[in-house]
Protein backbone atom coordinates (compact mmCIF):
# COMPACT_ATOMS: atom_id res chain seq x y z
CA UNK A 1 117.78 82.19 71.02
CA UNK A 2 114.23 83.85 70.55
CA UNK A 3 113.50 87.07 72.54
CA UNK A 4 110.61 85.14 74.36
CA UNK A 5 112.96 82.44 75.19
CA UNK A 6 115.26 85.56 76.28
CA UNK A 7 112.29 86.20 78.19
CA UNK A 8 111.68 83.38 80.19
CA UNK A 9 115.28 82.83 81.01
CA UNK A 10 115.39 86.11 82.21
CA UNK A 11 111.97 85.41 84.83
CA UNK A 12 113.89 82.46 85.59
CA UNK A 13 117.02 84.22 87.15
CA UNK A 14 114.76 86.94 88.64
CA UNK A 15 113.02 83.91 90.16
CA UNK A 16 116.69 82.53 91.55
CA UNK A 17 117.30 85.72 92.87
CA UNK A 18 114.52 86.35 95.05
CA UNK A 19 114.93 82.96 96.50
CA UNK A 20 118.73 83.67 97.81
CA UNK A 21 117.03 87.05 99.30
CA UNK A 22 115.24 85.01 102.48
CA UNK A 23 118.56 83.18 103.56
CA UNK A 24 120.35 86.88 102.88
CA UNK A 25 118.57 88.70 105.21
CA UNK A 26 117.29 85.51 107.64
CA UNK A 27 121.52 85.61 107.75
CA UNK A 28 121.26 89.16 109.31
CA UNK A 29 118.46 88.97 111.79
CA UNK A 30 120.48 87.87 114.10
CA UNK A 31 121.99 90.71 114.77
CA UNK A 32 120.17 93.36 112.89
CA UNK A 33 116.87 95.23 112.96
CA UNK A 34 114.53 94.85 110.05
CA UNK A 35 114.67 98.42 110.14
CA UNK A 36 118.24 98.65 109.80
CA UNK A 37 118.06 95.43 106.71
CA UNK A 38 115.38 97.79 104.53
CA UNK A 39 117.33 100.82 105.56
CA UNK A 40 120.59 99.84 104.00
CA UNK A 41 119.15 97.86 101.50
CA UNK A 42 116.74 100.44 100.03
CA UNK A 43 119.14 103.26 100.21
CA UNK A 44 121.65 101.53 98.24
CA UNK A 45 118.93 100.98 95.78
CA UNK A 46 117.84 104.25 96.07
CA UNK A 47 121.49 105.77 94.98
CA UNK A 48 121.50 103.52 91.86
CA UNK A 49 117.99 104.69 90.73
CA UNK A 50 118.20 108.17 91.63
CA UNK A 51 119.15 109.49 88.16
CA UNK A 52 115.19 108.58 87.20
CA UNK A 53 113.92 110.94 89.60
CA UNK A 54 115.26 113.92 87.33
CA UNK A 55 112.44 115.95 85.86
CA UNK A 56 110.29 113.48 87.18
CA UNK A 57 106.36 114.31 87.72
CA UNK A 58 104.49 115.01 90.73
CA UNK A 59 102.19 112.63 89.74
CA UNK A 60 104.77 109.89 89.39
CA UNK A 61 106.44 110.91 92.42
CA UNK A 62 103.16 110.99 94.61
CA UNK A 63 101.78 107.46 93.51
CA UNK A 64 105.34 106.12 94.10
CA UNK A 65 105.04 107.67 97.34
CA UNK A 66 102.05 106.04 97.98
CA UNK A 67 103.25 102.15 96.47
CA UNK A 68 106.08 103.04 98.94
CA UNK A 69 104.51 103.25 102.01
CA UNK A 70 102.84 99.77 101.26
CA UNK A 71 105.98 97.98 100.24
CA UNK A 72 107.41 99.47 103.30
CA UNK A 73 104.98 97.86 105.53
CA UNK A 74 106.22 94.54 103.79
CA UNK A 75 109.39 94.63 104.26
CA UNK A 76 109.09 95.44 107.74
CA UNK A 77 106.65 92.59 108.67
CA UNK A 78 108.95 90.12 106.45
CA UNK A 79 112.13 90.49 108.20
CA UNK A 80 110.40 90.77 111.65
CA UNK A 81 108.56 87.58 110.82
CA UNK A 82 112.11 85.89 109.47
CA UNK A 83 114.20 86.28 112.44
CA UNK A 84 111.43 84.40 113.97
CA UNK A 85 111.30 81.37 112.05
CA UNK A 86 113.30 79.23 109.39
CA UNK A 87 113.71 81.13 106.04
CA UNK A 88 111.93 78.71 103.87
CA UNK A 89 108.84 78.68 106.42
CA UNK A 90 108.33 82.34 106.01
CA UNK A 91 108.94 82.12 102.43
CA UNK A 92 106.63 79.68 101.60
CA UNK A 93 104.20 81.44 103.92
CA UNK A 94 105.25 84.97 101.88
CA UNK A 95 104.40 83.48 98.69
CA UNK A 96 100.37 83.44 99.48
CA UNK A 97 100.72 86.61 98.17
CA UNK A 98 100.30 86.34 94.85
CA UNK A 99 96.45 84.78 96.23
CA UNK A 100 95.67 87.87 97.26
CA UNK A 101 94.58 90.17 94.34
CA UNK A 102 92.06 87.69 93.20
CA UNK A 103 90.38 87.22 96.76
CA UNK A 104 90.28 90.81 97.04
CA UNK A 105 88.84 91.14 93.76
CA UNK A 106 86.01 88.82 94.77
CA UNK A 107 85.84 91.22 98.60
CA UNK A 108 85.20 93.86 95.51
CA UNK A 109 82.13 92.17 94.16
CA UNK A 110 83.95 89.86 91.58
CA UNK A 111 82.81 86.69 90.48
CA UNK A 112 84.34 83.48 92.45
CA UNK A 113 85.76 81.45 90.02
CA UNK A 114 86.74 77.18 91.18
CA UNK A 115 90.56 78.21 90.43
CA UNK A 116 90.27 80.82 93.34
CA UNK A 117 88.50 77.98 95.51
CA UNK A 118 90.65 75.32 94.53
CA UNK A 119 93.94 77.35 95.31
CA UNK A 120 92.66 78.23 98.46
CA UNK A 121 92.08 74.55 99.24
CA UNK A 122 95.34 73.70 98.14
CA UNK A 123 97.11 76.88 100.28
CA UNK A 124 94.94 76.02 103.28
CA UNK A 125 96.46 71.95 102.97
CA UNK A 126 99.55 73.17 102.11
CA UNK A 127 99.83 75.75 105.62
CA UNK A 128 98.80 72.84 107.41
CA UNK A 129 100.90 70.65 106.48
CA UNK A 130 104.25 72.86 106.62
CA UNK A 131 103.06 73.96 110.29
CA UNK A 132 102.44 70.46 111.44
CA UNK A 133 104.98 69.22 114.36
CA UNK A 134 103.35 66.22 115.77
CA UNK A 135 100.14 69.25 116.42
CA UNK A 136 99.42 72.28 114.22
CA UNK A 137 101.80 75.17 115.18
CA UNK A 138 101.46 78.77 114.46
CA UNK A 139 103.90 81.09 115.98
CA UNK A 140 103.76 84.82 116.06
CA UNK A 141 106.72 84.67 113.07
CA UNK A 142 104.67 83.17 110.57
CA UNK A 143 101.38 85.80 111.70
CA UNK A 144 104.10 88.45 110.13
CA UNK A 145 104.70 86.46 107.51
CA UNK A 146 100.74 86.24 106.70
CA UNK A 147 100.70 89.97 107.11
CA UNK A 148 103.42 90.83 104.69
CA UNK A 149 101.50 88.05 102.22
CA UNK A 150 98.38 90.20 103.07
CA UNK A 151 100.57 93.93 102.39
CA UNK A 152 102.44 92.38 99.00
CA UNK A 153 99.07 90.84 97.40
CA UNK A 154 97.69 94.90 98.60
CA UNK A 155 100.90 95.93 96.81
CA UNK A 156 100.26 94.19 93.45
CA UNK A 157 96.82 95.25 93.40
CA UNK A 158 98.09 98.85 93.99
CA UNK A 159 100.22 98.75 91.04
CA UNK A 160 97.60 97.27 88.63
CA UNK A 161 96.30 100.61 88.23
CA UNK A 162 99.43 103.22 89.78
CA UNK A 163 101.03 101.69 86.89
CA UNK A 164 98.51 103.10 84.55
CA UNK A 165 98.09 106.08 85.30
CA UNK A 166 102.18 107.01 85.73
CA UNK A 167 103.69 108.54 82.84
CA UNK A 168 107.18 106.81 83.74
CA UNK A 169 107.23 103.26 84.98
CA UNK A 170 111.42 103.30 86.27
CA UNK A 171 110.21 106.99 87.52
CA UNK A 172 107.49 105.44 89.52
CA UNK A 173 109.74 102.98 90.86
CA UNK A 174 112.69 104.69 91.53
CA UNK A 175 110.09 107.05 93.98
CA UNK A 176 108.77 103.96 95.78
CA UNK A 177 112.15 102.76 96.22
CA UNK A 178 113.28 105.77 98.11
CA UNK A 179 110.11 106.15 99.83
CA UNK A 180 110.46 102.77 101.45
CA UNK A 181 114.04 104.10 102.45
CA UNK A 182 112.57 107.22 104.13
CA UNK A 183 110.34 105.25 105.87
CA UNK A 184 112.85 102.78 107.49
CA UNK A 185 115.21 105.70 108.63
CA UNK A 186 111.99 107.33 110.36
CA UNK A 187 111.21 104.13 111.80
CA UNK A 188 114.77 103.66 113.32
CA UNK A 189 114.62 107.23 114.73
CA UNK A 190 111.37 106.89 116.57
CA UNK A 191 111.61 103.54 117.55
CA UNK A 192 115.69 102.06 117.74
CA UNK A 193 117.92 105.19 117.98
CA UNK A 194 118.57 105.58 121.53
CA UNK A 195 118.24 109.54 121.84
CA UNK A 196 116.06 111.84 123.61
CA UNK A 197 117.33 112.00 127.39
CA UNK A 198 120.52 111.91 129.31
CA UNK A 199 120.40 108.37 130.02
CA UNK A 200 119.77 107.06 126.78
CA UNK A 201 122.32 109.41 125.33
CA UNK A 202 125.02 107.64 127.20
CA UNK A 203 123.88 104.69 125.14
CA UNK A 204 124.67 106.04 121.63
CA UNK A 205 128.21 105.63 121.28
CA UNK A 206 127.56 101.81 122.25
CA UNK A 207 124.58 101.93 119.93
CA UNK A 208 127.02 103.24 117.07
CA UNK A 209 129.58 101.07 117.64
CA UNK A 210 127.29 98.10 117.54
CA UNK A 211 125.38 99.11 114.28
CA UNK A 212 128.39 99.64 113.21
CA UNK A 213 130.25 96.31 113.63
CA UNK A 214 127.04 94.43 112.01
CA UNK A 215 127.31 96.96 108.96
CA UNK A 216 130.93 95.54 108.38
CA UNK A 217 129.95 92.45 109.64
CA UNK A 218 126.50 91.97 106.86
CA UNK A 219 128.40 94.38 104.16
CA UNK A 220 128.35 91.72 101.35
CA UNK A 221 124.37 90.50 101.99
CA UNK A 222 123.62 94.31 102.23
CA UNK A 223 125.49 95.34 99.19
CA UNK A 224 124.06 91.92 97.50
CA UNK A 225 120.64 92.90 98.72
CA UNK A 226 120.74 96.68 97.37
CA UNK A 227 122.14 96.48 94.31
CA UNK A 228 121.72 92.82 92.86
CA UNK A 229 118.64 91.99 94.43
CA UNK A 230 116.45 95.11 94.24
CA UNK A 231 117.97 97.75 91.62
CA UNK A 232 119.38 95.48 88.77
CA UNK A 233 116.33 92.56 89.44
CA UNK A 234 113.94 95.25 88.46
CA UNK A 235 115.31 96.27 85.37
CA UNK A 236 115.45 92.37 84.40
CA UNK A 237 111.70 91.51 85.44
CA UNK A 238 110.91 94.48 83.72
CA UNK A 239 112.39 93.40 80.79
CA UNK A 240 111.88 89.92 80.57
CA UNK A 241 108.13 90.51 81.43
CA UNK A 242 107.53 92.46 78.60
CA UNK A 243 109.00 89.13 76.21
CA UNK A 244 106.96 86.99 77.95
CA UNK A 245 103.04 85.96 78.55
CA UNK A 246 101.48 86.75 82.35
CA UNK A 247 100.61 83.32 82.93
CA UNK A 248 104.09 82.22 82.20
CA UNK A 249 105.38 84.63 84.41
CA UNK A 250 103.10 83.84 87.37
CA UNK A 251 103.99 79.60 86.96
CA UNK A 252 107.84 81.19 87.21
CA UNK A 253 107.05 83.43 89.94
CA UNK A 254 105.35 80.35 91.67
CA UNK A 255 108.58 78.73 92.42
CA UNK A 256 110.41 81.45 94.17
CA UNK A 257 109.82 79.72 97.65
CA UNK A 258 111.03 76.65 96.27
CA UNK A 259 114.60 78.51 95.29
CA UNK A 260 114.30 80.10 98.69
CA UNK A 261 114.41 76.77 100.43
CA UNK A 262 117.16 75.48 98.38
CA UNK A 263 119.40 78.17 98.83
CA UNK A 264 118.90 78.49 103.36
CA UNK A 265 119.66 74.57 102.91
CA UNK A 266 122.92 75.40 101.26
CA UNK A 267 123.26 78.76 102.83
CA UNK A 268 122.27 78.60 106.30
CA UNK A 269 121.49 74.55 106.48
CA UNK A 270 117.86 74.39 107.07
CA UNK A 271 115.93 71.58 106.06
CA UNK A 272 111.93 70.42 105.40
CA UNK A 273 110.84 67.16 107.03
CA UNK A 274 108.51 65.13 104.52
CA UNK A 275 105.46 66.94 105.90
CA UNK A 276 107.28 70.68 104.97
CA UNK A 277 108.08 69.27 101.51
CA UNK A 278 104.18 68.10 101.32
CA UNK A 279 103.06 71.24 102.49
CA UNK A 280 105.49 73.16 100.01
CA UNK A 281 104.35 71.09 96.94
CA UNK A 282 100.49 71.83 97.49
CA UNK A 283 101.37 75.77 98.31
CA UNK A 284 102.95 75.89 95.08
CA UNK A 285 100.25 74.03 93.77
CA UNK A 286 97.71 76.64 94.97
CA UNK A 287 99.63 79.54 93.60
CA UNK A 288 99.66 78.29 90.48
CA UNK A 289 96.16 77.37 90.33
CA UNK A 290 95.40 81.11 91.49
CA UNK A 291 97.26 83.34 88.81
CA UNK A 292 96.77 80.83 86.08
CA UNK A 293 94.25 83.12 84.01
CA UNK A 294 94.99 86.37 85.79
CA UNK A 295 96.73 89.10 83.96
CA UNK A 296 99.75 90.98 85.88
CA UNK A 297 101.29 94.11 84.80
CA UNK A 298 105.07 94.32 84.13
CA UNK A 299 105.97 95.73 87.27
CA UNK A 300 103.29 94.74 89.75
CA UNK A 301 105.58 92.19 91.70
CA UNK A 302 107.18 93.85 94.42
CA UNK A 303 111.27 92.70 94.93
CA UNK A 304 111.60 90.14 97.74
């Protein structure tokens, strides 16, 4: 087998991969925060990549920083929008992202090409046609799900030029990962952790025992999530990108909600009526349409 085959079969699992991701953590939601999901799930990530932080440079540490902060934002606004609605709805919904760069391109003074218009067409059909129940509807779980599109499309145009200007690209990852991490356990203590007065304090060892029951409870999707999911994926998109053309990439990449709603049928048992299946196939459609000439660095897709 050719490296560039090598290449695309690599895309190909990162592409599976992120699709079991929405049913892993739509599993969880139930029960856990989002905060507590990206807290665990980016600190075991954070352990495994670690050993690229040594001798790292403040410039690759404060643009990682920086990426972090963003991806944080998506995370959070993913998993909030998940637990409320299905897991294929909010991935299809997710996947607008990769629409993003290009429209904010043109918000930059860009040219706007027929792909961009046509994609949008085809997303705009496609929304309406996932979200139709006898009448268009549009809960507050798939606004989230718009906003992390919105925060991962920021993300990838973020990383178009962070990644240029790093002198280490697993160095400049590595410090986003942890970032996001950082962020999540500050969340949790200002918002979630019951602590600050006498009353609330009597809550904590209820609190504990709770987390810690859906820890034990969500080990394997966590433990999936951290280390299979986000710190090994990486190293294979990374790799496989770099056999493999942009546009090829992006048609892969398109997919990914596809292999999300496979999986939550087979891992959670949700299903598309012929109007969600319509709606998925033009959403696809559009995302194809909008990265087909668009070049994407190696590591400018954030992990779902």
């Amino acid at each position: 087998m050719s490296q560039h085959l090598r290449g695309i079969s690599a895309l190909l699992i990162v592409t599976l991969v992120w699709g079991t991701t929405f049913p892993a953590m739509k599993d969880m939601t139930g029960y856990l925060s989002a905060s507590w999901i990206v807290l665990c799930r980016f600190a075991l990530a954070s352990l495994l990549l670690l050993p690229f932080l040594w001798r790292a440079h403040l410039r690759d540490l404060g643009w990682g920083a920086v990426a972090g902060v963003v991806l944080f934002l998506c995370y959070v606004f993913q998993i909030e929008g998940l637990a409320l609605t299905s897991s294929n709805r909010n991935a299809f919904v997710t996947g607008l992202n990769v629409m993003v760069p290009p429209l904010l391109g043109v918000l930059m003074g860009a040219k706007l090409e027929r792909r961009i218009m046509l994609a949008l067409a085809l997303a705009l059909a496609g929304l309406f046609a996932l979200c139709w129940e006898g009448s268009f509807t549009w809960g507050r779980g798939d606004t989230l799900a718009l906003l992390c599109a919105l925060f991962f499309g920021i993300y990838v145009k973020l990383m178009e030029t962070t990644t240029r200007k790093v002198e280490r690209l697993m160095t400049l990852t590595a410090a986003q990962i942890v970032t996001v991490a950082l962020c999540a356990a500050l969340w949790l203590l200002i918002r979630e952790v019951p602590l600050g007065s006498a009353e609330r304090a009597e809550e904590l060892p209820n609190y504990i025992a709770y987390i810690s029951t859906g820890l034990h409870t969500y080990g394997w999707n966590l433990l999936y999530l951290g280390t299979v999911a986000t710190a090994a994926i990486i190293s294979l998109q990374t790799w496989g990108q770099s056999h493999s053309s942009a546009n090829e990439a992006a048609v892969i990449y398109a997919f990914e909600p596809g292999c999300a709603a496979i999986f939550a049928y087979f891992w959670l048992g949700e299903t598309l009526a012929w109007n969600g299946l319509l709606g998925a196939g033009l959403l696809i459609s559009g995302m194809i349409v909008s990265q087909w000439s668009t070049e994407r660095p190696a590591a400018a897709l954030a992990p779902e």
